[in-house]
C-alpha atoms as a PDB file:
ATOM      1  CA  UNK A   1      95.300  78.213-143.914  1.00  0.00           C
ATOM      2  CA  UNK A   2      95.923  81.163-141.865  1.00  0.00           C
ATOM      3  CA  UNK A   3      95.872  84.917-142.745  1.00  0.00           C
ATOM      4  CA  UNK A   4      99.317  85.114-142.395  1.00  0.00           C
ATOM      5  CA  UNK A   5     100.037  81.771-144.841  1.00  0.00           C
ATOM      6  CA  UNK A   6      98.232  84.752-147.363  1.00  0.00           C
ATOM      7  CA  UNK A   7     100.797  87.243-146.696  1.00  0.00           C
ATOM      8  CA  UNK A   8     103.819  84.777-147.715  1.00  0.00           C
ATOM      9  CA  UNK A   9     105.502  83.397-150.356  1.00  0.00           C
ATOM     10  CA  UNK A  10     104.190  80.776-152.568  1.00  0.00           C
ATOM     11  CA  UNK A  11     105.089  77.994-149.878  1.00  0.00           C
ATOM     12  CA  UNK A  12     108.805  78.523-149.912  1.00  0.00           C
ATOM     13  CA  UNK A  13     108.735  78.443-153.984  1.00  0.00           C
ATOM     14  CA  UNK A  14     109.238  81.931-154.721  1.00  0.00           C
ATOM     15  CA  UNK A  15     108.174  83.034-158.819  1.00  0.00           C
ATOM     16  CA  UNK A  16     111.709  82.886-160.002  1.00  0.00           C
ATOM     17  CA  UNK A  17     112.100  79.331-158.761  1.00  0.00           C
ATOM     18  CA  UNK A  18     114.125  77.083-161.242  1.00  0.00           C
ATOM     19  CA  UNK A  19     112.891  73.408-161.173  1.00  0.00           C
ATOM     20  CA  UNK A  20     116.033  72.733-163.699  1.00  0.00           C
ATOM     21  CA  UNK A  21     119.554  72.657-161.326  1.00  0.00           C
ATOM     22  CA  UNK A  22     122.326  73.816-163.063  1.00  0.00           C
ATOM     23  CA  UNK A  23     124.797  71.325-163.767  1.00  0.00           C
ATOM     24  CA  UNK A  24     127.804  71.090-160.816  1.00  0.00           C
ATOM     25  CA  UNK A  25     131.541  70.916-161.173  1.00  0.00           C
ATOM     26  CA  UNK A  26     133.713  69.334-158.445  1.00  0.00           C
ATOM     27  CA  UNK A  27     137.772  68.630-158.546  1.00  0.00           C
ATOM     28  CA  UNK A  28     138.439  65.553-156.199  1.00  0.00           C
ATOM     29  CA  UNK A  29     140.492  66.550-152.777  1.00  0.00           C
ATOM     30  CA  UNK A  30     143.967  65.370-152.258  1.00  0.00           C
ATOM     31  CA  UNK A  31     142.799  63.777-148.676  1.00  0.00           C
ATOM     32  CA  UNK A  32     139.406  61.697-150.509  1.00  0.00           C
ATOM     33  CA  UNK A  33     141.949  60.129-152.564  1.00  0.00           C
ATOM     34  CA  UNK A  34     141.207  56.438-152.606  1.00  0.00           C
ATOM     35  CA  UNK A  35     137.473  56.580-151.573  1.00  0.00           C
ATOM     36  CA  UNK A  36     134.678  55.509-153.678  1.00  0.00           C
ATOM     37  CA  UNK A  37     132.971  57.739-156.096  1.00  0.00           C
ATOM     38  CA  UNK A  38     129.754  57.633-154.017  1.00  0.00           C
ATOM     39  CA  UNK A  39     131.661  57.894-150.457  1.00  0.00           C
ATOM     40  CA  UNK A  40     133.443  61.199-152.113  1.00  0.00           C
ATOM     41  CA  UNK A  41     130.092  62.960-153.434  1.00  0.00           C
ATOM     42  CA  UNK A  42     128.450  62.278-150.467  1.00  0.00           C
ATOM     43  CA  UNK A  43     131.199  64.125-148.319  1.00  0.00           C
ATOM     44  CA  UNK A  44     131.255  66.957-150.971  1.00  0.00           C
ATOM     45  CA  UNK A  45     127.510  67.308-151.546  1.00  0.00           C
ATOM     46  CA  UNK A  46     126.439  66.635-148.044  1.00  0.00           C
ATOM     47  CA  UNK A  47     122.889  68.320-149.187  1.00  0.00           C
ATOM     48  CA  UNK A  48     122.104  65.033-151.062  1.00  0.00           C
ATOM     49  CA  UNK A  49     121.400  61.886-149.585  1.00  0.00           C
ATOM     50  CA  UNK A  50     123.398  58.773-151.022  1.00  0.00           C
ATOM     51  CA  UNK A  51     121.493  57.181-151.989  1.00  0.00           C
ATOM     52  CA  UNK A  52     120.378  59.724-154.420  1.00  0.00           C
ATOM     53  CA  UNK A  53     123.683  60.177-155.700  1.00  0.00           C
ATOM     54  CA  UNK A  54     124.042  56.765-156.246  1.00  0.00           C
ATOM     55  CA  UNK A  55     120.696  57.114-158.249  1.00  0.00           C
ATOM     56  CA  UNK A  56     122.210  59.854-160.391  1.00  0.00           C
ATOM     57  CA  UNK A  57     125.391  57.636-160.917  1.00  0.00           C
ATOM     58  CA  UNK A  58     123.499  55.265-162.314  1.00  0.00           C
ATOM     59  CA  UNK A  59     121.658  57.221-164.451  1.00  0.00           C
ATOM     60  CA  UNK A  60     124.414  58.444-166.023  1.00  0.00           C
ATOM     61  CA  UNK A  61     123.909  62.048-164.371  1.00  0.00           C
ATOM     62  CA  UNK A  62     127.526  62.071-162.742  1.00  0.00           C
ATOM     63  CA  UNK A  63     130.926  61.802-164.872  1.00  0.00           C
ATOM     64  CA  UNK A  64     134.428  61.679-163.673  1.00  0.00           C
ATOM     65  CA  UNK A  65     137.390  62.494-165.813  1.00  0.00           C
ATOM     66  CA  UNK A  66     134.383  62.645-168.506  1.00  0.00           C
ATOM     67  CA  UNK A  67     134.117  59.095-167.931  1.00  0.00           C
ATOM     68  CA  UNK A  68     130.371  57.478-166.737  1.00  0.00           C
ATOM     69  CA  UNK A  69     131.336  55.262-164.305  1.00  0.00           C
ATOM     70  CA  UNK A  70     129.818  52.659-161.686  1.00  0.00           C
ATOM     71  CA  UNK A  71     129.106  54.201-157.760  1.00  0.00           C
ATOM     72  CA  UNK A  72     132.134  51.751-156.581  1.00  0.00           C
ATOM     73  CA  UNK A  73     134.709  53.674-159.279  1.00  0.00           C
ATOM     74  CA  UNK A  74     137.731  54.589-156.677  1.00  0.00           C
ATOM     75  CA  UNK A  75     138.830  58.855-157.124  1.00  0.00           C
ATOM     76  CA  UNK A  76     142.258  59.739-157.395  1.00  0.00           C
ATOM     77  CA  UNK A  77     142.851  63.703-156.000  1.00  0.00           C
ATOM     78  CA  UNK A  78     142.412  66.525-158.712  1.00  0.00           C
ATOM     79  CA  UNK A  79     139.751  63.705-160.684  1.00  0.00           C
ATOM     80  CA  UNK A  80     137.460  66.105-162.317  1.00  0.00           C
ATOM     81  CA  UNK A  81     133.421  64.892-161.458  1.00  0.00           C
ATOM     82  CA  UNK A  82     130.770  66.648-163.502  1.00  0.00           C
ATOM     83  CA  UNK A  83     127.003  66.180-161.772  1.00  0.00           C
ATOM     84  CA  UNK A  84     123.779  66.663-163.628  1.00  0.00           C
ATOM     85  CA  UNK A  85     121.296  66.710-160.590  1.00  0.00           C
ATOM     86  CA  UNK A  86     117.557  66.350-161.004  1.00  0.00           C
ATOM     87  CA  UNK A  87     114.934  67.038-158.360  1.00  0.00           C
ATOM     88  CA  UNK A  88     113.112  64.810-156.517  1.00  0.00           C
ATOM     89  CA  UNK A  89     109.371  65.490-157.675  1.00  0.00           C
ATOM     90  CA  UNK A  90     108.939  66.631-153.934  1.00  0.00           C
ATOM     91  CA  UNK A  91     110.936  69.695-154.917  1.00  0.00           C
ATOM     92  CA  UNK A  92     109.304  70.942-157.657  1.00  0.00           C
ATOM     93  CA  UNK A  93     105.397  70.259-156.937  1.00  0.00           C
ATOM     94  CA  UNK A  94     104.588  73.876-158.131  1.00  0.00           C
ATOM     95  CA  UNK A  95     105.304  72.834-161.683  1.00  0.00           C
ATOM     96  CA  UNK A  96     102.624  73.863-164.310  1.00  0.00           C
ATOM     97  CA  UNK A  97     101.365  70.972-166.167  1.00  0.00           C
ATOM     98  CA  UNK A  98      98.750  70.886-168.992  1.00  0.00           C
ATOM     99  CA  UNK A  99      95.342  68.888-166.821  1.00  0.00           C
ATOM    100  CA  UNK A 100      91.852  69.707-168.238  1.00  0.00           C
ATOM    101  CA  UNK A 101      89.805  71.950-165.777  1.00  0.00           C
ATOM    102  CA  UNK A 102      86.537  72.141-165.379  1.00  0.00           C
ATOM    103  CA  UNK A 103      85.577  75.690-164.835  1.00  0.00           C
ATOM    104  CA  UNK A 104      82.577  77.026-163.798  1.00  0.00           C
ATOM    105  CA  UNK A 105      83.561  80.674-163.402  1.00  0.00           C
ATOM    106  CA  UNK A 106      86.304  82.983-163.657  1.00  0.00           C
ATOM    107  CA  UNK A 107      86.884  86.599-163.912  1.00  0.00           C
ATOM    108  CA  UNK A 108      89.816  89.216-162.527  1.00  0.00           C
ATOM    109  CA  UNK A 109      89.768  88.021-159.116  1.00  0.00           C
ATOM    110  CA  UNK A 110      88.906  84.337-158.878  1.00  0.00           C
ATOM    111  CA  UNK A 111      87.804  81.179-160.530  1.00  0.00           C
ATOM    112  CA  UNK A 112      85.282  78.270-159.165  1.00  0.00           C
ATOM    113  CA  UNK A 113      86.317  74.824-160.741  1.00  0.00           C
ATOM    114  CA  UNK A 114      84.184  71.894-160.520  1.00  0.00           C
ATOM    115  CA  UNK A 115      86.973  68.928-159.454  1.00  0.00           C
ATOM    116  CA  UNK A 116      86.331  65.319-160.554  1.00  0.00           C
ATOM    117  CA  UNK A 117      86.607  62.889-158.586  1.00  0.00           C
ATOM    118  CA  UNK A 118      90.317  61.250-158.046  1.00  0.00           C
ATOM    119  CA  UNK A 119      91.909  64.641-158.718  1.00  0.00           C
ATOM    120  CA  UNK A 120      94.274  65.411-155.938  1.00  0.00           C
ATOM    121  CA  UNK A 121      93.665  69.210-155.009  1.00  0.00           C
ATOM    122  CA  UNK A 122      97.724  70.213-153.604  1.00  0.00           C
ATOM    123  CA  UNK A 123     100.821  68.491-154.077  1.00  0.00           C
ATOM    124  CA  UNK A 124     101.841  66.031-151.112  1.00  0.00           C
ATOM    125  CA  UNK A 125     103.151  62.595-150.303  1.00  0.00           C
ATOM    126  CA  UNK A 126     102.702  60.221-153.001  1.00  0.00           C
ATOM    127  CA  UNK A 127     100.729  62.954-155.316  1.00  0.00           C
ATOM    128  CA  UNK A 128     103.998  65.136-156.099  1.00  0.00           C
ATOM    129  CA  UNK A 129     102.211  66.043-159.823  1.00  0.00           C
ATOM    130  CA  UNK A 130      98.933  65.661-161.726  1.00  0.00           C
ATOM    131  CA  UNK A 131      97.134  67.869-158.599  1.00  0.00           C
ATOM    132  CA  UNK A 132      94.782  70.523-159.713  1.00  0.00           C
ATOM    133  CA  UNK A 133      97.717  73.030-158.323  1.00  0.00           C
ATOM    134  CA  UNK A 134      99.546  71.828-161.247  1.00  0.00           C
ATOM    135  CA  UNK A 135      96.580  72.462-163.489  1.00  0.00           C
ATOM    136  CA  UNK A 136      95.915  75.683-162.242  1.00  0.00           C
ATOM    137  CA  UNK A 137      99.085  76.977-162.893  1.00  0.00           C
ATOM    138  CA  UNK A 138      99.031  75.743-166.696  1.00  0.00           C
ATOM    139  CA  UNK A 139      95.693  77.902-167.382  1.00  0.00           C
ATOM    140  CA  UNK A 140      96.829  80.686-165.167  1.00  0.00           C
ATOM    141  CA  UNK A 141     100.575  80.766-164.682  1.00  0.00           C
ATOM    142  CA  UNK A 142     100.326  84.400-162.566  1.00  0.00           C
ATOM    143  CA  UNK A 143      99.507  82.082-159.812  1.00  0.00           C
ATOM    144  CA  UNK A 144     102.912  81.473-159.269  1.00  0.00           C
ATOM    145  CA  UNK A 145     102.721  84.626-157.241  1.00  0.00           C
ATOM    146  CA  UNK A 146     100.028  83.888-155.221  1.00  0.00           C
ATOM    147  CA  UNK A 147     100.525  81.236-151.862  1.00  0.00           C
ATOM    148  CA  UNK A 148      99.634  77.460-153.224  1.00  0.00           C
ATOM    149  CA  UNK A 149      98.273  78.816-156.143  1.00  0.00           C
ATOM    150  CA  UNK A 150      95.051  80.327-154.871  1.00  0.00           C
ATOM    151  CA  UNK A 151      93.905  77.300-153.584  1.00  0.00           C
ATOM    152  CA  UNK A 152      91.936  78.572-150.399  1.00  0.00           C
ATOM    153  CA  UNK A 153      89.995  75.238-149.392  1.00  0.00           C
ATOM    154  CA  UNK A 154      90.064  72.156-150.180  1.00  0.00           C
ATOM    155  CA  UNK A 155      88.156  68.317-151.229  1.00  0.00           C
ATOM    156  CA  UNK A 156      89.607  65.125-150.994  1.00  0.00           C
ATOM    157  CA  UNK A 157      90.908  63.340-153.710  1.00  0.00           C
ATOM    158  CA  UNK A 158      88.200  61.307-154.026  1.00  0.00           C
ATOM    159  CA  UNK A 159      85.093  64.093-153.438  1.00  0.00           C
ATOM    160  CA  UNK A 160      83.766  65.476-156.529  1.00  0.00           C
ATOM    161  CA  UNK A 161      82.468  69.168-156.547  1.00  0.00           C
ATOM    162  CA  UNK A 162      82.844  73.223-156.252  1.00  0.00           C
ATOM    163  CA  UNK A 163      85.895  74.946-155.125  1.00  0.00           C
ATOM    164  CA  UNK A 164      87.548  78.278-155.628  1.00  0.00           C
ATOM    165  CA  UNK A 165      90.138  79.681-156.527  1.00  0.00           C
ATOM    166  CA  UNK A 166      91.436  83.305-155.840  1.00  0.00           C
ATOM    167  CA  UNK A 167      93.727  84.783-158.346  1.00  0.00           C
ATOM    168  CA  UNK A 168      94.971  87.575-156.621  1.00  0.00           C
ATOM    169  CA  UNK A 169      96.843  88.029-152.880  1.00  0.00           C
ATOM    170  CA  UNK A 170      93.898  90.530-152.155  1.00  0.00           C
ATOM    171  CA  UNK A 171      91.495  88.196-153.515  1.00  0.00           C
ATOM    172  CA  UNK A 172      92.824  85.384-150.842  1.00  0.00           C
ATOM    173  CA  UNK A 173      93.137  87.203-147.949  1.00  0.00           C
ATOM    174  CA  UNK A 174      89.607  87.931-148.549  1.00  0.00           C
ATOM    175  CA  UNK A 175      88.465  84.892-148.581  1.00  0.00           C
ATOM    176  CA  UNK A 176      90.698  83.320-146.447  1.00  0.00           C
ATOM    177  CA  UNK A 177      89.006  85.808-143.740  1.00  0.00           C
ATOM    178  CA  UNK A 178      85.442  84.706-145.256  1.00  0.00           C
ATOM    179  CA  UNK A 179      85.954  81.058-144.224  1.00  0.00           C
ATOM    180  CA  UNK A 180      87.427  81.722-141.075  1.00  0.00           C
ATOM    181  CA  UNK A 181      84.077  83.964-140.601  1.00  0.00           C
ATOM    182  CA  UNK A 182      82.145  81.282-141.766  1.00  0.00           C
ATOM    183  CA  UNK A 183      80.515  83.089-144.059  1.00  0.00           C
ATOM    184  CA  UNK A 184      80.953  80.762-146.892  1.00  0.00           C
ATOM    185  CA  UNK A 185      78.489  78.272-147.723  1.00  0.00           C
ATOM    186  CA  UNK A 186      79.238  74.921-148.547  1.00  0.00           C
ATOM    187  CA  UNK A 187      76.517  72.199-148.993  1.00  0.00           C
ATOM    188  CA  UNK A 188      77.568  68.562-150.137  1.00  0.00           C
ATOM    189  CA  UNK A 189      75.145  65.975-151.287  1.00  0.00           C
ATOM    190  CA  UNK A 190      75.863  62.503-149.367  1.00  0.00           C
ATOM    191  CA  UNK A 191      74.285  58.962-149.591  1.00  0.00           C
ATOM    192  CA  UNK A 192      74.614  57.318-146.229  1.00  0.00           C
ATOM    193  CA  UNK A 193      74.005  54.538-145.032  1.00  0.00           C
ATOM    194  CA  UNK A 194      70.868  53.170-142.500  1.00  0.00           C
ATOM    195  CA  UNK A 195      67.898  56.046-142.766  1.00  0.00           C
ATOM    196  CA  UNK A 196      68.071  58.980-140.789  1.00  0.00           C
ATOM    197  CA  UNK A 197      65.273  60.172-139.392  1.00  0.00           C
ATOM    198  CA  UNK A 198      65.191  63.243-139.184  1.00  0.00           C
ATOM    199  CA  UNK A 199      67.694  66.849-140.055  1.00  0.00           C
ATOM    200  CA  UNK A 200      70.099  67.271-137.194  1.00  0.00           C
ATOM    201  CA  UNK A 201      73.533  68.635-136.591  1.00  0.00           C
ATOM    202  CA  UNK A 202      77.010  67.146-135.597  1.00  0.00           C
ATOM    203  CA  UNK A 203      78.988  69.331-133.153  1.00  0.00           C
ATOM    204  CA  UNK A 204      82.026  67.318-132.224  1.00  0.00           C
ATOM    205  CA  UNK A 205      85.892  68.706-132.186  1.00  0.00           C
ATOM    206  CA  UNK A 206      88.244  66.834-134.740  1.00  0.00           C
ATOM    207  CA  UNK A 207      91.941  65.741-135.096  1.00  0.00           C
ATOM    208  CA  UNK A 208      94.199  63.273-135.902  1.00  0.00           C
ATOM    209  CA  UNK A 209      93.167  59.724-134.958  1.00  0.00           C
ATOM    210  CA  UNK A 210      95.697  59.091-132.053  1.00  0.00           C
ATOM    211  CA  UNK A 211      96.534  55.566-133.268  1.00  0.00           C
ATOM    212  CA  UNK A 212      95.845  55.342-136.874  1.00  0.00           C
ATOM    213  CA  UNK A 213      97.739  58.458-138.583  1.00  0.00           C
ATOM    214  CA  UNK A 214      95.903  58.508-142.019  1.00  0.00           C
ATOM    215  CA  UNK A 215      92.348  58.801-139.929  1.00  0.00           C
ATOM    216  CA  UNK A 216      90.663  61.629-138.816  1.00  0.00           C
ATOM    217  CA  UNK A 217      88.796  61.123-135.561  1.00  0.00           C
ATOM    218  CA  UNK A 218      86.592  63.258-133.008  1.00  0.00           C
ATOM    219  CA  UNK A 219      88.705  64.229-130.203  1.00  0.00           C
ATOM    220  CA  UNK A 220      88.378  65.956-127.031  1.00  0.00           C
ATOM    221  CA  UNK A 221      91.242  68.596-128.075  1.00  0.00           C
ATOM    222  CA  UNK A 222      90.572  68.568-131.675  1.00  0.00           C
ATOM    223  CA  UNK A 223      89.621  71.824-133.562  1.00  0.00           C
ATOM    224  CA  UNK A 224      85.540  73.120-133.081  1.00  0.00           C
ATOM    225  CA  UNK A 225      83.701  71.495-136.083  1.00  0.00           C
ATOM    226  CA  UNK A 226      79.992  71.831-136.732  1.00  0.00           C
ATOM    227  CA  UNK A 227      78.573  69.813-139.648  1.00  0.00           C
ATOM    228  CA  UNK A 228      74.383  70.532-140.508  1.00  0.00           C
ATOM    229  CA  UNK A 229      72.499  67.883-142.224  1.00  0.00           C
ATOM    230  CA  UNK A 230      69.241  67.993-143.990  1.00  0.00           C
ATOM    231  CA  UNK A 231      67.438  64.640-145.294  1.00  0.00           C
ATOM    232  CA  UNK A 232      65.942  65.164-148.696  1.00  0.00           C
ATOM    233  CA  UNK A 233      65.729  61.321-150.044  1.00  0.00           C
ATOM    234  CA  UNK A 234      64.525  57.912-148.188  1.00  0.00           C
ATOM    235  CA  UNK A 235      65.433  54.839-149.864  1.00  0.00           C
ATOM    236  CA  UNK A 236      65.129  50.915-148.771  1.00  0.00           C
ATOM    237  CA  UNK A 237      68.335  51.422-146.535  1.00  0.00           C
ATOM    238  CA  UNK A 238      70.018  54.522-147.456  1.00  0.00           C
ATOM    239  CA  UNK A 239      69.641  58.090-147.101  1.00  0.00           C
ATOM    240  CA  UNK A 240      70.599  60.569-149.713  1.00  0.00           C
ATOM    241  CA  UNK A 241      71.199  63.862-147.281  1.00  0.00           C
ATOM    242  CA  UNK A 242      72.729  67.516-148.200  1.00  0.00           C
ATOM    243  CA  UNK A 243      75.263  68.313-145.410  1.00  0.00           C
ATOM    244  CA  UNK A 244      76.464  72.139-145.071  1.00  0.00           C
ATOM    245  CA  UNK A 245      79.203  72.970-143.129  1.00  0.00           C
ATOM    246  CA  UNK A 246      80.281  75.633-140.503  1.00  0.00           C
ATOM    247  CA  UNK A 247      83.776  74.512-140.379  1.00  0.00           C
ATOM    248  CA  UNK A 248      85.922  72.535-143.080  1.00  0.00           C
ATOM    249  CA  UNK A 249      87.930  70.293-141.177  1.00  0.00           C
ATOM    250  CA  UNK A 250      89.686  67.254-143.101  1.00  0.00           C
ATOM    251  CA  UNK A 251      87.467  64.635-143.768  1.00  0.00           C
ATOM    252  CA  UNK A 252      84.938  66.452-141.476  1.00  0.00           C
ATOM    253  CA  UNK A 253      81.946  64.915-143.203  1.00  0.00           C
ATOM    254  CA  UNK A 254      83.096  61.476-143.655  1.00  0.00           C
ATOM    255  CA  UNK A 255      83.694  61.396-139.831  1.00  0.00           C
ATOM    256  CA  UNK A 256      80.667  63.521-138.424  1.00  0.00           C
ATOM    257  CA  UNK A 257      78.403  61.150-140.360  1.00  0.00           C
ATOM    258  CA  UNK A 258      80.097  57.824-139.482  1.00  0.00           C
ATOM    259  CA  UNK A 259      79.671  58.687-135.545  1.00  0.00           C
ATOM    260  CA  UNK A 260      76.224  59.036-135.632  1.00  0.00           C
ATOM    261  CA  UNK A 261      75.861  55.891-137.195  1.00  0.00           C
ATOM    262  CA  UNK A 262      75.948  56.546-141.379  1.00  0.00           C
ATOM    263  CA  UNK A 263      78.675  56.805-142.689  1.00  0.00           C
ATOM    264  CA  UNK A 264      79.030  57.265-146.158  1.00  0.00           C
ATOM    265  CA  UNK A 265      78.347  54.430-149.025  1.00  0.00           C
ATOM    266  CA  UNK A 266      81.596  54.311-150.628  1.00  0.00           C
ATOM    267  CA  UNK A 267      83.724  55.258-147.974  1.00  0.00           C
ATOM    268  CA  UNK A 268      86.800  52.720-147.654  1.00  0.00           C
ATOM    269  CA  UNK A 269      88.436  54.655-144.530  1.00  0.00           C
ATOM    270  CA  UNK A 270      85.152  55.500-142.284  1.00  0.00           C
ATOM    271  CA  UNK A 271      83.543  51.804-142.843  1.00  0.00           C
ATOM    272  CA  UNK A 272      80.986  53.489-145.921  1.00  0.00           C
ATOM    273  CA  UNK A 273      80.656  48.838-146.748  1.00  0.00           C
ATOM    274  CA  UNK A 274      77.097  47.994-146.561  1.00  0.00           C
ATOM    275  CA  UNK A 275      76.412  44.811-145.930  1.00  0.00           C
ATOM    276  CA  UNK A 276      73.754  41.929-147.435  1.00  0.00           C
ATOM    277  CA  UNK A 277      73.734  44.462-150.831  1.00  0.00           C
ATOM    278  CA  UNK A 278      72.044  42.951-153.951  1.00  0.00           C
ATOM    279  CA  UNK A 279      74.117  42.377-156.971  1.00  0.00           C
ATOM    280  CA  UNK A 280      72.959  45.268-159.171  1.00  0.00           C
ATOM    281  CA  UNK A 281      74.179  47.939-155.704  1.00  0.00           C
ATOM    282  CA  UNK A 282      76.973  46.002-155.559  1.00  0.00           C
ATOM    283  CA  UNK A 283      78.289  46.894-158.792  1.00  0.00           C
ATOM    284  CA  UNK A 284      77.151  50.420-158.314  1.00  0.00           C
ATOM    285  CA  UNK A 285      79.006  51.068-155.112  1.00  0.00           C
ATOM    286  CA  UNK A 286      82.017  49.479-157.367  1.00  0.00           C
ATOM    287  CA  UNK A 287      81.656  51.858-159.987  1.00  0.00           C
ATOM    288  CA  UNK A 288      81.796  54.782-158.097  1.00  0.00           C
ATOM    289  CA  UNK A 289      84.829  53.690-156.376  1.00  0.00           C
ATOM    290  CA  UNK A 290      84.565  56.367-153.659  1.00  0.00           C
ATOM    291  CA  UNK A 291      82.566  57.962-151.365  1.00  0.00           C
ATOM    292  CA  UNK A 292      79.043  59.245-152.048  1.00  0.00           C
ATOM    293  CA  UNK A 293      80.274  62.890-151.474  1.00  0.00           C
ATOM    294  CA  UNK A 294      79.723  66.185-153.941  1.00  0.00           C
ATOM    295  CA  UNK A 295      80.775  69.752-153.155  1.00  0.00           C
ATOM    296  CA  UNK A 296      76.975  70.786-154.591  1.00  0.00           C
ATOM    297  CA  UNK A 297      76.674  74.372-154.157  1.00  0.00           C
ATOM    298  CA  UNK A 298      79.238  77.480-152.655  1.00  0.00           C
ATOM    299  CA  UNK A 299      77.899  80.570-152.017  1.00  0.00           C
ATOM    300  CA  UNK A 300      80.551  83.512-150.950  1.00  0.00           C
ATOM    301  CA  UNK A 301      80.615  87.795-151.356  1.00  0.00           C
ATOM    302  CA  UNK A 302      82.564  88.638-154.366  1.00  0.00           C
ATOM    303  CA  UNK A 303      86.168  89.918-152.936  1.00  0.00           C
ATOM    304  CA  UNK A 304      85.911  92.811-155.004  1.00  0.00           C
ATOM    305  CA  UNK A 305      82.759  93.954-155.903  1.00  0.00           C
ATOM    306  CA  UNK A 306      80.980  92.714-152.863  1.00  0.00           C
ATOM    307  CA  UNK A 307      78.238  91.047-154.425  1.00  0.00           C
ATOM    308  CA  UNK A 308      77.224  87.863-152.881  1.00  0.00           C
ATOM    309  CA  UNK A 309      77.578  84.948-155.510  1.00  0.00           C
ATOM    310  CA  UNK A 310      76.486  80.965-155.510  1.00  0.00           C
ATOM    311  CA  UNK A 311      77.291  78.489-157.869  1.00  0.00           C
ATOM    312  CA  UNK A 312      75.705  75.042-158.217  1.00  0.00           C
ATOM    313  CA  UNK A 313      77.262  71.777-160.557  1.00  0.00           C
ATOM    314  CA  UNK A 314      75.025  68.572-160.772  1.00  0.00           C
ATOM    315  CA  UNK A 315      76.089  65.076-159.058  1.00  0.00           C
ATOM    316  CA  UNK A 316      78.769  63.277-161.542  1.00  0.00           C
ATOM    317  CA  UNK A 317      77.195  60.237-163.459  1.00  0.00           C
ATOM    318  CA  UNK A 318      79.022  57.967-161.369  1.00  0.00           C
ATOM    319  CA  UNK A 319      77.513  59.063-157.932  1.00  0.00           C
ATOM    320  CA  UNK A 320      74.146  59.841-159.891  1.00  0.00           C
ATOM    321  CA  UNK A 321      74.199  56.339-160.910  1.00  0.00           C
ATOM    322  CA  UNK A 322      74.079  55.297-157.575  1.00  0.00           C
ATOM    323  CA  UNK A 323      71.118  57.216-156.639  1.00  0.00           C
ATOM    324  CA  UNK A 324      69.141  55.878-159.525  1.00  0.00           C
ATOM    325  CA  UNK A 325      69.679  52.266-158.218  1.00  0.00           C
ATOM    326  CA  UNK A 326      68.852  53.042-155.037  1.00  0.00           C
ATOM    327  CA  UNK A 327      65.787  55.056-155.868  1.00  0.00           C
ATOM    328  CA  UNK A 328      65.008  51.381-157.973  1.00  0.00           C
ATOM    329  CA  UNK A 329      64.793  49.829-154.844  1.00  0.00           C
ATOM    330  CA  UNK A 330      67.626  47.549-155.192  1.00  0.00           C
ATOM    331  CA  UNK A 331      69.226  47.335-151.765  1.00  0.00           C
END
């Protein structure tokens, strides 16, 4: 997210935004006589696909003459056609909806929320509702006014941990300019595979994958990213490592770690599937579902008072149940 994104509208849904379309009246044209109900919508409602329209037929959305009728019905001119429309949940992702937060802080000018695991963080493809935009916007519906809610950075949907929130346009310019300073401070606890030796730092640009869409990959015209790690835990085969970032590139962990040779236990898109595991790991790796990655601590300067401030949330008991098996030595 740029600056600039800050100085917009909430992402082209402006506060006075109606999710519920009023209700449209067409008269049938002399020249469509003859034409099938569908056919004649679609010419008069080119905005609408049709096979949308042919959804809302079906549903009953769509009368003519007063009549619900069947997409094939044949129009006469002057026939009299009533639509009901309903948006496609793509349209109205910045509805508020009643989701549980966990929050570790809030005041005037921002809240830190502690996100659980499989919660989606913004509205996108596939995940049009139930995103912790949606919740945010239930607890504190002024967010309306503010571009994607507040939401400044991000975790994937299946990383646990710390992220804030700012509740004000001042608020997220400020930090908006505090992450593009790198001034904020991120550290994520990870269990990797193999054992790493030793603290080190990845320094490699990412992007896009260029063959597989849904991948990030390091790529020699990707954007700078800069991930540190620090080992704090050996175990039989795995290492349980805190990783603080410079930069917060999309999946930037996942894929820093996996081209040095660990990636992440867990991970079903970077190749986080240990092999020759016992059965007792086995069933812990399937528990957690995910990858071994929590948003641990953040540490940023209070937007308005200019204090610096750090916040720091424990490892869920899924990914703390992995730990204790490995720390049992069951490989």
């Amino acid at each position: 997210m740029t600056i600039s994104d800050a100085q917009q509208g909430a992402s082209g849904n402006p506060p006075d935004y109606n999710p519920n379309p009023a209700p449209i009246n067409l008269t049938i044209p002399p020249e469509m006589t003859g034409l099938r109900l569908d056919q004649a919508l679609q010419q008069l409602l080119p905005d609408y696909s049709r096979s949308r329209l042919q959804t809302w037929i079906k549903e009953k959305r769509v009368t003519l003459d007063g009549q619900c009728v069947a997409p094939k019905q044949t129009v006469w001119g002057g026939g009299k056609v009533r639509v009901e429309p309903e948006l496609h949940p793509s349209e109205t992702p910045y509805a508020a909806e009643e989701i549980a937060l966990d929050i570790v802080y809030e005041d005037d000018a921002l809240l830190v929320v502690n996100k659980p695991a499989g919660l989606v963080v913004h509205p996108g493809s596939g995940n049009w509702q139930g995103t912790m935009l949606n919740a945010l916007l239930h607890h504190a519906p002024q967010l309306a006014c503010i571009p994607r809610a507040g939401i400044v950075h991000r975790l994937d949907k299946d990383t646990s941990g710390l992220l804030v929130v700012a509740k004000t346009l001042t608020s997220q310019t400020d930090l908006v300019r505090q992450l593009q300073a790198r001034s904020v401070k991120r550290d994520y606890l990870a269990v990797v595979q193999g054992l790493v030796d030793r603290d080190g730092k990845v320094e490699a640009p990412l992007g896009r994958h260029p063959s597989q869409r849904v991948k990030m990959a390091i790529v020699h015209n990707g954007k700078p990213a800069v991930t540190h790690y620090t080992v704090l835990e050996h175990f039989d085969r795995h290492t349980l490592i805190r990783c603080s970032l410079e930069t917060g590139r999309t999946h930037q962990i996942r894929v820093h770690m996996q081209s040095i040779g660990h990636p992440l236990v867990g991970d079903p898109v970077y190749g986080g599937r240990p092999l020759n595991m016992s059965q007792a790991l086995r069933d812990a790796v399937k528990a957690l579902g995910r990858q071994a990655l929590h948003a641990e601590r953040l540490g940023l300067i209070h937007p308005v008072s200019g204090e610096p401030m750090e916040w720091q949330v424990d490892v869920p008991a899924d990914m703390a149940a992995l730990i204790e098996t490995l720390r049992h030595g069951v490989v």
